[in-house]
N, C-alpha and C. Protein backbone atom coordinates (compact mmCIF):
# COMPACT_ATOMS: atom_id res chain seq x y z
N UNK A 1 0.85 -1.18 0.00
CA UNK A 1 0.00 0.00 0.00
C UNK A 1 0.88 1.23 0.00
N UNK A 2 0.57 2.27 -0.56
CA UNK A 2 1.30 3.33 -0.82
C UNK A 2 0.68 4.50 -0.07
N UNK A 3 1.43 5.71 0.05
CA UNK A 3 0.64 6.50 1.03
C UNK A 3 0.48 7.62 -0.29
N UNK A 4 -0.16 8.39 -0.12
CA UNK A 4 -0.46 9.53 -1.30
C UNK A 4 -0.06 10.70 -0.80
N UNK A 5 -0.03 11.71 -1.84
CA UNK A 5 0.89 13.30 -0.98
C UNK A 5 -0.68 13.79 -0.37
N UNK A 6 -1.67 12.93 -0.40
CA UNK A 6 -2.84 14.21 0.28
C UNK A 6 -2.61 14.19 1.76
N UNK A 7 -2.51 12.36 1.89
CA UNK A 7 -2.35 12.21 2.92
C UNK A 7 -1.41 12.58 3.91
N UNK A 8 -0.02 12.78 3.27
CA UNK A 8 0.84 13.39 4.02
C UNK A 8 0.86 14.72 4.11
N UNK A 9 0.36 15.25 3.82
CA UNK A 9 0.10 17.16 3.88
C UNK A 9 -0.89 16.96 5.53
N UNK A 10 -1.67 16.21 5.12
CA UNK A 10 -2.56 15.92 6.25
C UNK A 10 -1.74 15.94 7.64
N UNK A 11 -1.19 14.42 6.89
CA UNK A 11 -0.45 13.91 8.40
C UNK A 11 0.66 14.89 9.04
N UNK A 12 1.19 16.14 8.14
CA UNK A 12 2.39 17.11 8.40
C UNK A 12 1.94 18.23 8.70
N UNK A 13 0.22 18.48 9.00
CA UNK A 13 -0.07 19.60 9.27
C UNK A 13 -0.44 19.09 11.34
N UNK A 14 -0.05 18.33 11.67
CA UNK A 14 -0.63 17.93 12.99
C UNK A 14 1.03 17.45 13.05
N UNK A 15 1.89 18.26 12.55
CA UNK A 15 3.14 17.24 12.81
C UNK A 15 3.85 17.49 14.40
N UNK A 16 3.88 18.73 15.09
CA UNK A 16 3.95 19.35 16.06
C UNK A 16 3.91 18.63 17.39
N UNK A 17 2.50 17.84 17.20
CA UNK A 17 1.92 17.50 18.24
C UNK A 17 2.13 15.60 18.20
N UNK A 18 3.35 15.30 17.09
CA UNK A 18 3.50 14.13 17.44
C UNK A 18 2.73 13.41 16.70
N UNK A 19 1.82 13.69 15.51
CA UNK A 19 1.00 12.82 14.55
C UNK A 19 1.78 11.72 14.42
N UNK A 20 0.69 10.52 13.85
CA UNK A 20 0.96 9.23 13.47
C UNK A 20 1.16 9.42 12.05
N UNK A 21 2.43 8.46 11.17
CA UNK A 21 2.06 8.29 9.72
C UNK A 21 1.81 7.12 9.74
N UNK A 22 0.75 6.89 8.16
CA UNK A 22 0.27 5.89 8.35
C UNK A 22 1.01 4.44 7.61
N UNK A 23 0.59 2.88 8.51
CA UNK A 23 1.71 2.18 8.16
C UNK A 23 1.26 1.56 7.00
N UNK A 24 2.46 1.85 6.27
CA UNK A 24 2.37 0.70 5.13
C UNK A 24 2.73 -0.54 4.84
N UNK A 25 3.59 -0.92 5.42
CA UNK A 25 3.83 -2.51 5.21
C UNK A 25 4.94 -3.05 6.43
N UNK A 26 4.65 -4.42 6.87
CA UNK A 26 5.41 -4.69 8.09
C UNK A 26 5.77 -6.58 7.11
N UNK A 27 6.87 -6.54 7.31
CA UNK A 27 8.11 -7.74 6.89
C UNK A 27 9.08 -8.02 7.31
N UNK A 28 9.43 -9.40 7.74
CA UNK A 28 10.22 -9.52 8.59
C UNK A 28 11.58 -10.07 7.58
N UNK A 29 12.79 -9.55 7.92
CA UNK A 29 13.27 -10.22 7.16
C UNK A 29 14.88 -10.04 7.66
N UNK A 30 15.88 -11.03 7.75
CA UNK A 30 17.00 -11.42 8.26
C UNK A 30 18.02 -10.55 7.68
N UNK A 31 18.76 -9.62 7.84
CA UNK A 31 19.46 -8.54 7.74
C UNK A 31 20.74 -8.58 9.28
N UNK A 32 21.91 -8.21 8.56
CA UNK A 32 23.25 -7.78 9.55
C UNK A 32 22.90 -6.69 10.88
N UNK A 33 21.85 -6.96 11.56
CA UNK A 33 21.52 -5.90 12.51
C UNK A 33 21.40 -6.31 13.74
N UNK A 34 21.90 -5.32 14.64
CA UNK A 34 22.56 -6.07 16.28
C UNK A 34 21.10 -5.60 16.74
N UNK A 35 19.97 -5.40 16.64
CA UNK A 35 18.48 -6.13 16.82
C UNK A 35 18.50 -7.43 16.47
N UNK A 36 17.68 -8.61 17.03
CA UNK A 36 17.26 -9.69 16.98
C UNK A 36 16.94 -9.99 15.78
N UNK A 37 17.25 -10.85 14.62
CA UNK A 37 17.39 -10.87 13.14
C UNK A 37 15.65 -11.42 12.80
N UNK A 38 14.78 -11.97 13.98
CA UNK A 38 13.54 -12.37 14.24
C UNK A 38 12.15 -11.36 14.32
N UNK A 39 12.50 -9.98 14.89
CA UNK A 39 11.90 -9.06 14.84
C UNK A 39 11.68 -8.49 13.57
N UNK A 40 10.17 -8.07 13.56
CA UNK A 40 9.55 -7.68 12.17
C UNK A 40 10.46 -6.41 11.47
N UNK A 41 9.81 -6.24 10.56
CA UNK A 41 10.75 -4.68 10.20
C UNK A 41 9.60 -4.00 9.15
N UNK A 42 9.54 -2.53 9.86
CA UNK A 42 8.04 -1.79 9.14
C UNK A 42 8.95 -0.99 8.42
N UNK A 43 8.39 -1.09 7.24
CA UNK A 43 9.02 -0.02 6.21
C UNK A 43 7.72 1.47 5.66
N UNK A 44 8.09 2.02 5.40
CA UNK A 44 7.29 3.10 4.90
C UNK A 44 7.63 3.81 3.55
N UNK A 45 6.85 3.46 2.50
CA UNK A 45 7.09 4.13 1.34
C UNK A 45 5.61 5.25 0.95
N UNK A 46 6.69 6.54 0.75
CA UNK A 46 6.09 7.56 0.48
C UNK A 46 5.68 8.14 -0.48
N UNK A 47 5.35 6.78 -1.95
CA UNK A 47 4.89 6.74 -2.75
C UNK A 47 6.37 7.49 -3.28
N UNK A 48 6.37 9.21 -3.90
CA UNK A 48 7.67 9.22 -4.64
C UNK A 48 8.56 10.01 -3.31
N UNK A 49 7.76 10.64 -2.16
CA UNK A 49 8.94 11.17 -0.89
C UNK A 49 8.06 12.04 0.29
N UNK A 50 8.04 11.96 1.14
CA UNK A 50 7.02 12.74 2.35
C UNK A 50 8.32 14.00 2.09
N UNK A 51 7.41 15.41 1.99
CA UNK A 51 7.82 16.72 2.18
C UNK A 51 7.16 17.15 3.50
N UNK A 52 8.66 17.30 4.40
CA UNK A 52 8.15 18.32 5.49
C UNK A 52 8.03 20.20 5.12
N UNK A 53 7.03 20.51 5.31
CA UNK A 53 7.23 22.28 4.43
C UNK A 53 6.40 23.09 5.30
N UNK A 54 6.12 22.37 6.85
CA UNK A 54 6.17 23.26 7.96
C UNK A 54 7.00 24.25 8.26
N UNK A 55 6.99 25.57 8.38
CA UNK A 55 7.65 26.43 8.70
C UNK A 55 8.27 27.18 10.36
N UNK A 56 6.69 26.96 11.18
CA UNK A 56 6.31 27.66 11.49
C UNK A 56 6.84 27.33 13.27
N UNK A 57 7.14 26.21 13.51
CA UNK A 57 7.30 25.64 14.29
C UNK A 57 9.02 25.30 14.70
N UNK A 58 9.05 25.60 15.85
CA UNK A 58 10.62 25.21 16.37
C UNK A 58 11.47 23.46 15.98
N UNK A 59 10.39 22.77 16.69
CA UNK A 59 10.55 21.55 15.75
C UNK A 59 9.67 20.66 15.19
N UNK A 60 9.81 20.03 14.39
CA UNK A 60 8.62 19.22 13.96
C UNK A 60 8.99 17.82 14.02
N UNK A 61 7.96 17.34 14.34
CA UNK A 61 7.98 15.66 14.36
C UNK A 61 6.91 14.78 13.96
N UNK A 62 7.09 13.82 13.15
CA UNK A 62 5.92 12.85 12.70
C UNK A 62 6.80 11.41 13.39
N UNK A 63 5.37 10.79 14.20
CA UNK A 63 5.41 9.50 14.60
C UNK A 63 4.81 8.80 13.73
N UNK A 64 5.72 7.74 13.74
CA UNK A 64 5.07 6.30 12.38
C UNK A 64 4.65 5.31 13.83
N UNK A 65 2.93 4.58 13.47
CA UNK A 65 2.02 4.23 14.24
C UNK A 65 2.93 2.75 15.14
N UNK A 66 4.16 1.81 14.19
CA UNK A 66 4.36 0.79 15.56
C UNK A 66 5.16 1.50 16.52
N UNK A 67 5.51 0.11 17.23
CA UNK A 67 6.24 0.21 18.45
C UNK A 67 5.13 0.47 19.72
N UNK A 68 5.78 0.71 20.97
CA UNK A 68 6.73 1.52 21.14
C UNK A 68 7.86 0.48 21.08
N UNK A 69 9.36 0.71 20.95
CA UNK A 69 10.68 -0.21 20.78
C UNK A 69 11.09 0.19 22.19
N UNK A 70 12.23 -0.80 22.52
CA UNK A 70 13.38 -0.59 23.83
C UNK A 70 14.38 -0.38 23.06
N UNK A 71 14.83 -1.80 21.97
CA UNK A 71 15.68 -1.59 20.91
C UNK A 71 15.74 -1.04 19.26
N UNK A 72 16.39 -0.69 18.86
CA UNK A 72 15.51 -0.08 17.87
C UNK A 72 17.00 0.19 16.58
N UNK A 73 16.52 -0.34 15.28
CA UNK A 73 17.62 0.19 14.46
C UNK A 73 16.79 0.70 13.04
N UNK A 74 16.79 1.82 13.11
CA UNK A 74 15.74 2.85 12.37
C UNK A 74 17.33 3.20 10.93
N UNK A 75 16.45 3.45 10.03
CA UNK A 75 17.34 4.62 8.56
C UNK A 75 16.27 5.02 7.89
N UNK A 76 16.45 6.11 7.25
CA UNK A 76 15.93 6.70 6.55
C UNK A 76 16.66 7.26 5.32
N UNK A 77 16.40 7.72 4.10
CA UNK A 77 16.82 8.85 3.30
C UNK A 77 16.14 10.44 3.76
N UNK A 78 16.60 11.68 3.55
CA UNK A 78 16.29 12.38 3.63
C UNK A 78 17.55 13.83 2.17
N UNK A 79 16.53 14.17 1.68
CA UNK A 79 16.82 15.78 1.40
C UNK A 79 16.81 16.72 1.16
N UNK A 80 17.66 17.44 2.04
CA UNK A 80 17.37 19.14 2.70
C UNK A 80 17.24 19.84 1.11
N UNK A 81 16.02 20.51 0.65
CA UNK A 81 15.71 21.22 0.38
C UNK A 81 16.04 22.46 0.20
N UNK A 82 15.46 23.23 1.17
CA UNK A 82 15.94 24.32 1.59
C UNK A 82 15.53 25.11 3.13
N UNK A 83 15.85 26.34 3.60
CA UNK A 83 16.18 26.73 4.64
C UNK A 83 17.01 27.62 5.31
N UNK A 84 16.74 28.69 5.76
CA UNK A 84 17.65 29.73 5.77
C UNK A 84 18.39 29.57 7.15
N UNK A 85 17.67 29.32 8.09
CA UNK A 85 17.80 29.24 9.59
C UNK A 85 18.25 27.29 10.00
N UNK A 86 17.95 26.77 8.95
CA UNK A 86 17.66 25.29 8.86
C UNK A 86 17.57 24.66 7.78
N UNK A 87 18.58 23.65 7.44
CA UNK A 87 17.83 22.82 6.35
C UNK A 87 18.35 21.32 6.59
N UNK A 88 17.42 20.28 7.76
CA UNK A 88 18.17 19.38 8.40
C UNK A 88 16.51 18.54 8.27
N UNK A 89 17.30 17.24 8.81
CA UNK A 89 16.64 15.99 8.78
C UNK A 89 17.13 14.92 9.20
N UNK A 90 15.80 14.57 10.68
CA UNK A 90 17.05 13.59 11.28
C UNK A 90 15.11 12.40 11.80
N UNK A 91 15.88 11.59 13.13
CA UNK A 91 15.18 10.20 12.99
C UNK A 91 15.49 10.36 14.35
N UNK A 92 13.75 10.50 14.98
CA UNK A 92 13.18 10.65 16.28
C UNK A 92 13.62 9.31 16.82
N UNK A 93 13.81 8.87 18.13
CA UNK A 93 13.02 7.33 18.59
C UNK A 93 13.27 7.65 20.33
N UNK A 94 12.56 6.58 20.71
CA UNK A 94 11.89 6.52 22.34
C UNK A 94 11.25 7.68 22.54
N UNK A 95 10.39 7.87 21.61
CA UNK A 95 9.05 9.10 21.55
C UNK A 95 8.25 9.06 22.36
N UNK A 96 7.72 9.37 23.84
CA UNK A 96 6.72 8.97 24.44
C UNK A 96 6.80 10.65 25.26
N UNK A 97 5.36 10.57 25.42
CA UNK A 97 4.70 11.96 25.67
C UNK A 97 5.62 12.97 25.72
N UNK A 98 6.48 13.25 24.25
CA UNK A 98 6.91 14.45 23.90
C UNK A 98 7.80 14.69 23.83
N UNK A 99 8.73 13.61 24.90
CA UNK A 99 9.99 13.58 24.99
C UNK A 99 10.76 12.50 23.94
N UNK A 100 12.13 12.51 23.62
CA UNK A 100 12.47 11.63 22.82
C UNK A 100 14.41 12.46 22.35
N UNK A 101 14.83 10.82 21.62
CA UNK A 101 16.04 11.33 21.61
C UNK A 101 16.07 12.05 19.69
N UNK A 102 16.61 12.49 19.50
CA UNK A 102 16.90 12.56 17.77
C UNK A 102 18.30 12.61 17.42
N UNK A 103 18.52 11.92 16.17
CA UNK A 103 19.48 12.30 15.38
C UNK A 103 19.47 13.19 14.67
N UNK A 104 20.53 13.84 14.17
CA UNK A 104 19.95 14.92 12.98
C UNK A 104 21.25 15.26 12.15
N UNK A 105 21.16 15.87 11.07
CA UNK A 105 21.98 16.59 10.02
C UNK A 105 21.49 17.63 9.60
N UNK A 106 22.28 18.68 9.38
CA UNK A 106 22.04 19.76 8.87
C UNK A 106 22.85 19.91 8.24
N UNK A 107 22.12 20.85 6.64
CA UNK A 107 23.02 21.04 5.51
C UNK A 107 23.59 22.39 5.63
N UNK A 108 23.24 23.19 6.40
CA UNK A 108 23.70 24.53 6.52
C UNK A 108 24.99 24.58 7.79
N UNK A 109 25.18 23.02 8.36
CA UNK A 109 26.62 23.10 9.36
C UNK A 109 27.17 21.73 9.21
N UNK A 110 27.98 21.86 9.78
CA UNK A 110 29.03 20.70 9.23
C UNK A 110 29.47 19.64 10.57
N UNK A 111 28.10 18.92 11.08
CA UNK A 111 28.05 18.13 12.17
C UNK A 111 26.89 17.95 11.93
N UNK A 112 26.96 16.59 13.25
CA UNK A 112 25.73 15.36 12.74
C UNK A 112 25.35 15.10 14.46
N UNK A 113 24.73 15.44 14.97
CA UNK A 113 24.42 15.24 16.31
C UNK A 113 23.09 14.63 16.98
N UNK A 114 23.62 14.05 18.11
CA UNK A 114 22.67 13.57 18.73
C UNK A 114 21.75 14.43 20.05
N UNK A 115 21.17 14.42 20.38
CA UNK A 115 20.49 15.29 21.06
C UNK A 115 19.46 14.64 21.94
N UNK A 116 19.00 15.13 23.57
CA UNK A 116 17.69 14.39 24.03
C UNK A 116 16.37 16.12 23.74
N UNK A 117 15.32 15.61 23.82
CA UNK A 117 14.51 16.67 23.90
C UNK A 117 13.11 15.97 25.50
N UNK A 118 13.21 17.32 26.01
CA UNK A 118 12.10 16.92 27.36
C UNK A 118 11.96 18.58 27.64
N UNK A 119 11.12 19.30 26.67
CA UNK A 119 10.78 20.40 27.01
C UNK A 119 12.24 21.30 26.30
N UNK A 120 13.10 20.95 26.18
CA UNK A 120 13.91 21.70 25.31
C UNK A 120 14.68 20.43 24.76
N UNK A 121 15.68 21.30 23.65
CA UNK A 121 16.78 20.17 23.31
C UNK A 121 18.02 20.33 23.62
N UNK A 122 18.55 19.66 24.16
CA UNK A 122 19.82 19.47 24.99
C UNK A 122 21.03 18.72 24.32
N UNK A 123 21.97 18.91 23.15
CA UNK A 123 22.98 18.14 22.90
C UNK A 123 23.70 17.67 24.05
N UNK A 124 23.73 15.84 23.45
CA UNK A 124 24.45 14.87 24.28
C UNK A 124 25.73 14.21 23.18
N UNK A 125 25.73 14.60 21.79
CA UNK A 125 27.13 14.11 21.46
C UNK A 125 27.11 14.91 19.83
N UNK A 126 28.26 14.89 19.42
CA UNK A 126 28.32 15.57 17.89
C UNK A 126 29.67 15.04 17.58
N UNK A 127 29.43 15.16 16.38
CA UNK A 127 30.86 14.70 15.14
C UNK A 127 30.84 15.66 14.14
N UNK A 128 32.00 15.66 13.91
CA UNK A 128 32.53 16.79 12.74
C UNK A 128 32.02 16.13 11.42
N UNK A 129 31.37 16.68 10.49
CA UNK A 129 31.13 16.11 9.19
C UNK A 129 31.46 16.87 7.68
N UNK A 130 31.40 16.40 6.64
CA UNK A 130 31.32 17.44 6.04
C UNK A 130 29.44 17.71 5.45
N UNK A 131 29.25 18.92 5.63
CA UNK A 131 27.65 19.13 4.89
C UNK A 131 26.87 18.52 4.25
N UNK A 132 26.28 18.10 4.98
CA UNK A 132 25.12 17.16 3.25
C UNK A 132 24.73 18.37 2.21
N UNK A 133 24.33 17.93 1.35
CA UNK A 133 24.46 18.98 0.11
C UNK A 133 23.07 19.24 -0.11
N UNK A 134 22.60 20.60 -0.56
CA UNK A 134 20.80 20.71 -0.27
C UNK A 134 21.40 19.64 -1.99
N UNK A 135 19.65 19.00 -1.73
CA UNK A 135 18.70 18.52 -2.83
C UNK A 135 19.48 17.70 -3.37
N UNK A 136 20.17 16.69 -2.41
CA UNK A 136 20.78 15.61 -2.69
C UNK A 136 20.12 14.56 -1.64
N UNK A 137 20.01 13.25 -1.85
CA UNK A 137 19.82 12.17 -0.74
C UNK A 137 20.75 11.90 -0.35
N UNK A 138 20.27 11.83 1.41
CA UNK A 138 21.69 11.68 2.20
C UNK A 138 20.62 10.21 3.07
N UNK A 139 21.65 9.37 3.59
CA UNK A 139 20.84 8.28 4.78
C UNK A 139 21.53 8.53 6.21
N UNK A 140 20.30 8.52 7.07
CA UNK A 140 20.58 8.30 8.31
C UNK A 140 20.15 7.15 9.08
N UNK A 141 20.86 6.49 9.93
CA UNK A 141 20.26 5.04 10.77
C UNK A 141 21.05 5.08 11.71
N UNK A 142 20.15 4.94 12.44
CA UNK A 142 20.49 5.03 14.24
C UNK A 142 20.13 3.82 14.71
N UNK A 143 21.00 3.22 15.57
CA UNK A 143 20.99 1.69 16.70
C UNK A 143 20.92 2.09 17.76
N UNK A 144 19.46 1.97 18.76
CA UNK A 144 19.68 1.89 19.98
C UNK A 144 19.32 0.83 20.71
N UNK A 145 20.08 0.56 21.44
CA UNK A 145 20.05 -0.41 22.31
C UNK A 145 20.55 -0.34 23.81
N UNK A 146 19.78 -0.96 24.43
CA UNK A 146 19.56 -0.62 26.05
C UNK A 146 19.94 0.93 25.99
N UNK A 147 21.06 1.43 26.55
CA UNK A 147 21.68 2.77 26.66
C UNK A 147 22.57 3.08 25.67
N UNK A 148 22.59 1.65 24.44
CA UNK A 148 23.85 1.94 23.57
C UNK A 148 23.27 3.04 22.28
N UNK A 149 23.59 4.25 21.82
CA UNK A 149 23.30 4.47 20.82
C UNK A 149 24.41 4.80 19.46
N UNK A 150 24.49 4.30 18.66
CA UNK A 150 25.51 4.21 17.43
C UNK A 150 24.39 5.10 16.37
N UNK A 151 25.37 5.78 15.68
CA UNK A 151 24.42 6.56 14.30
C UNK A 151 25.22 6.84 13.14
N UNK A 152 24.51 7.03 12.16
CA UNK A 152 25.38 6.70 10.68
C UNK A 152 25.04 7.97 9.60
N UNK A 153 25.73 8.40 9.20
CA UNK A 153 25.33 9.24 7.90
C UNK A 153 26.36 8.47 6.48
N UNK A 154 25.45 8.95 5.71
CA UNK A 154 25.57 8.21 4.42
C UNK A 154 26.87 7.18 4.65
N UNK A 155 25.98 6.17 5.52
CA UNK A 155 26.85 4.97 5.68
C UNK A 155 28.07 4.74 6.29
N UNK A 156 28.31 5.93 7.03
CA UNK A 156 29.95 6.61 8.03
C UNK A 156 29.42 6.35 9.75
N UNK A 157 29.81 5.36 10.46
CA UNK A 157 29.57 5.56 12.00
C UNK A 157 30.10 6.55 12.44
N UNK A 158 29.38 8.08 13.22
CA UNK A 158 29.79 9.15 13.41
C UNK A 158 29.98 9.22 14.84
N UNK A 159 28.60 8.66 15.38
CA UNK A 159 28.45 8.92 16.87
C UNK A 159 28.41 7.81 17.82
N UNK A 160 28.63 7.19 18.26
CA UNK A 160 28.82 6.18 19.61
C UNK A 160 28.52 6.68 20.93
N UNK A 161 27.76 6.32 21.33
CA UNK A 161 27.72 7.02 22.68
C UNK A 161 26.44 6.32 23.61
N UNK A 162 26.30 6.58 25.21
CA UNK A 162 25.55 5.72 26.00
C UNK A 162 24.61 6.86 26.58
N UNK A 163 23.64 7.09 26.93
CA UNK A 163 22.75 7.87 27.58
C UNK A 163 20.98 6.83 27.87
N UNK A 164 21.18 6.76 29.41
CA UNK A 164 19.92 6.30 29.42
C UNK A 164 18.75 6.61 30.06
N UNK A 165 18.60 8.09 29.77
CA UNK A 165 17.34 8.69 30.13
C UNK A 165 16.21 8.15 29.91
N UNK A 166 16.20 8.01 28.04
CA UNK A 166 14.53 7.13 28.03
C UNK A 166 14.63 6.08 27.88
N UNK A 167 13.58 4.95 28.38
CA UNK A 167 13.85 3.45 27.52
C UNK A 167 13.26 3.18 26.68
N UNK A 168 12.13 3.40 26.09
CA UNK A 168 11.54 3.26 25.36
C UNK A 168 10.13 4.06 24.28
N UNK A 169 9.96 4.04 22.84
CA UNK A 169 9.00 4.81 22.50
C UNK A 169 9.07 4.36 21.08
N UNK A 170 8.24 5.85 20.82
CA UNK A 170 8.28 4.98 18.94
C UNK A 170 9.07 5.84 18.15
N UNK A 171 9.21 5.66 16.96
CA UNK A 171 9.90 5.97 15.84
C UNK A 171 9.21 7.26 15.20
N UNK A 172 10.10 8.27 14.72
CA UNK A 172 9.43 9.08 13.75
C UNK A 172 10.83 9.96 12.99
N UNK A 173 9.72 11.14 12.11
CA UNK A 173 10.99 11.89 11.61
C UNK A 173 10.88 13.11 11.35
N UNK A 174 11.89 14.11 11.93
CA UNK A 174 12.57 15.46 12.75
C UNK A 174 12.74 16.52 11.77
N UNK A 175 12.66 17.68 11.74
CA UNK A 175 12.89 18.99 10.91
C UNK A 175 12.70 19.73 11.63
N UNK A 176 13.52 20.85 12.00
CA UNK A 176 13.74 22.19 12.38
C UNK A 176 13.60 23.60 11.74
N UNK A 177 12.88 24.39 12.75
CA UNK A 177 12.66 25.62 12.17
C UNK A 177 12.01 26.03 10.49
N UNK A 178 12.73 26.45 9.42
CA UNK A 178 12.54 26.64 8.39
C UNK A 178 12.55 25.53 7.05
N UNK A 179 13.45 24.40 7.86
CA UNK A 179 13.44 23.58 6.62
C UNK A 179 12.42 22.88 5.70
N UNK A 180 13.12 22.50 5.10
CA UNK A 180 11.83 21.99 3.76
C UNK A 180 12.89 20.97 3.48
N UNK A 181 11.94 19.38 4.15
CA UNK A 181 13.05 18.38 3.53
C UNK A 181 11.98 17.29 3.18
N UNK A 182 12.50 16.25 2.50
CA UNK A 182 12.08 15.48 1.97
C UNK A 182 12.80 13.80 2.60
N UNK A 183 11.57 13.34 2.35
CA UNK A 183 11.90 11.68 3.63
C UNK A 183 11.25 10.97 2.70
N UNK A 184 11.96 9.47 2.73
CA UNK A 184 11.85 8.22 1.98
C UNK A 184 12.60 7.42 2.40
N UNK A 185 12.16 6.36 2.21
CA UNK A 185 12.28 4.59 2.83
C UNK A 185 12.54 4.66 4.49
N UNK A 186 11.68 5.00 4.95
CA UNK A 186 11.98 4.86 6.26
C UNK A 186 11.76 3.20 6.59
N UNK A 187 12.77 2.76 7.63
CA UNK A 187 12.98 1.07 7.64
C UNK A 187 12.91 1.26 9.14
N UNK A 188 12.22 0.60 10.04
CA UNK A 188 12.28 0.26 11.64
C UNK A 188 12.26 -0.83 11.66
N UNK A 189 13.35 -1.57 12.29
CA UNK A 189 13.68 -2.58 12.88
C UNK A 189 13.87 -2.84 14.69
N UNK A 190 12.43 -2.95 14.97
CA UNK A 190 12.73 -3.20 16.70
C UNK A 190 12.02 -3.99 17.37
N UNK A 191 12.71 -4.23 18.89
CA UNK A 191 12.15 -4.99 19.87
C UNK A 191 10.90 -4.13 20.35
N UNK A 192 9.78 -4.59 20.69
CA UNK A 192 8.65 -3.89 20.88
C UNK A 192 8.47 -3.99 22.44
N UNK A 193 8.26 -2.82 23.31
CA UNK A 193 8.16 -3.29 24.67
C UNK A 193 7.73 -1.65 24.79
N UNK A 194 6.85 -1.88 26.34
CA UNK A 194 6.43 -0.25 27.09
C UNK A 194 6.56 0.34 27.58
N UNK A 195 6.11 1.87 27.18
CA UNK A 195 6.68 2.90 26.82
C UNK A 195 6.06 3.38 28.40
């Protein structure tokens, strides 16, 4: 099943408040991932790409409906568009009432960071990168496990690091301030447990 752009205008105008996107297909299938090779894996295709083109808002976030995960090894494509103040795109997880950790990239700086958010956002680790390039596809995939979290840009392990504030929540995906980005193949691979 495919999702249509009506629907995602829909689903990106409630994005603020943590909206659900809707799922399209759940398959399980045996892949190199330090998740349990047994656990399902929900993919999401956005027909040709979900555009975030919220402006208006400090950050934005869309939750995709499984989970909630403990463990969790999420990727996505994403790309930055444009953005004067912002032009980034990153991959929410342990989402539960509001709080949650994110990854992110931004094409307008040259680092890839991890961050918790609980009423503000608080950097907990960063790596030097070079820029993703607007209106190019870049991938991001993040591994968390228990307190372990590992994260990747276009296929480079950047960040390593342990923080175990939340344990668990669901999956979604992140834009700041002004940007205008574009998201496709989002892949979740996790242990399902409560949030």
């Amino acid at each position: 099943m495919n999702v249509t752009r009506r629907e995602v205008v829909k689903a990106t105008a409630a994005v603020a408040a943590g909206a659900l996107l809707p799922r399209v297909s759940a398959t399980a299938a045996a892949e190199e991932l330090k998740v349990p090779a047994n656990v399902p894996v929900d993919r999401f295709d956005f027909e040709a790409k979900l555009v975030q083109r919220g402006t208006k808002n400090e950050f934005n976030v869309v939750v995709a409906p499984p989970g909630p995960y403990t463990d969790v090894d999420v990727s996505m494509k994403f790309k930055p568009i444009s953005g004067r103040e912002d032009a980034s795109g990153g991959i929410v997880f342990r989402f539960t009432d509001g709080k949650y950790y994110v990854v992110r990239a931004n094409a307008l700086e040259d680092n890839f960071r991890l961050y918790y958010y609980d009423r503000g956002r608080r950097q907990i680790a960063t790596a030097r990168v070079k820029a993703p390039e607007l209106g190019q596809w870049h991938t991001v995939r993040v591994v968390a496990l228990g307190d372990h979290v590992q994260a990747w840009l276009d296929g480079k392990l950047h960040l390593d690091h342990r923080d175990s504030r939340f344990k668990s929540g669901r999956v979604g995906l992140w834009t700041k301030a002004d940007s205008i980005t574009a998201f496709d193949d989002l892949t979740i691979r996790g242990v399902t447990g409560g949030a």
